[in-house]
Structure formats: C-alpha cells, structure tokens
Protein backbone atom coordinates (compact mmCIF):
# COMPACT_ATOMS: atom_id res chain seq x y z
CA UNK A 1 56.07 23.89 65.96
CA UNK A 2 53.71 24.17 68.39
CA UNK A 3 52.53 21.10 71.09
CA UNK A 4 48.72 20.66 71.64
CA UNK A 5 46.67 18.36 72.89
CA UNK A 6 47.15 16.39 69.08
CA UNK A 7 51.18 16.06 69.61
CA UNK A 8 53.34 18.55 68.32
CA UNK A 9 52.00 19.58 65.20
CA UNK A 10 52.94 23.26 62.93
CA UNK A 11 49.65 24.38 61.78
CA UNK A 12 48.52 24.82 65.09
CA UNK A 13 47.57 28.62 65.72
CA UNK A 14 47.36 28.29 69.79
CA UNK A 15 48.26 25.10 72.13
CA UNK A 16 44.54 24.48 72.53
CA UNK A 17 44.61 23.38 69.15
C-alpha cells in the first residue's frame, strides 16, 4: 500500500500516483 496524493491506495506504482 502505497499513499499518494488519492489516499492510500495499492495499485499505485510511485507516490505521485
């Protein structure tokens, strides 16, 4: 799980996401 600028989301490949 990953935290971008949606929330924390999983299919995110990079925090920019």
């Amino acid at each position: 799980v990953m935290v971008g600028r949606m929330g924390p989301v999983v299919y995110a490949p990079s925090i920019s996401q």
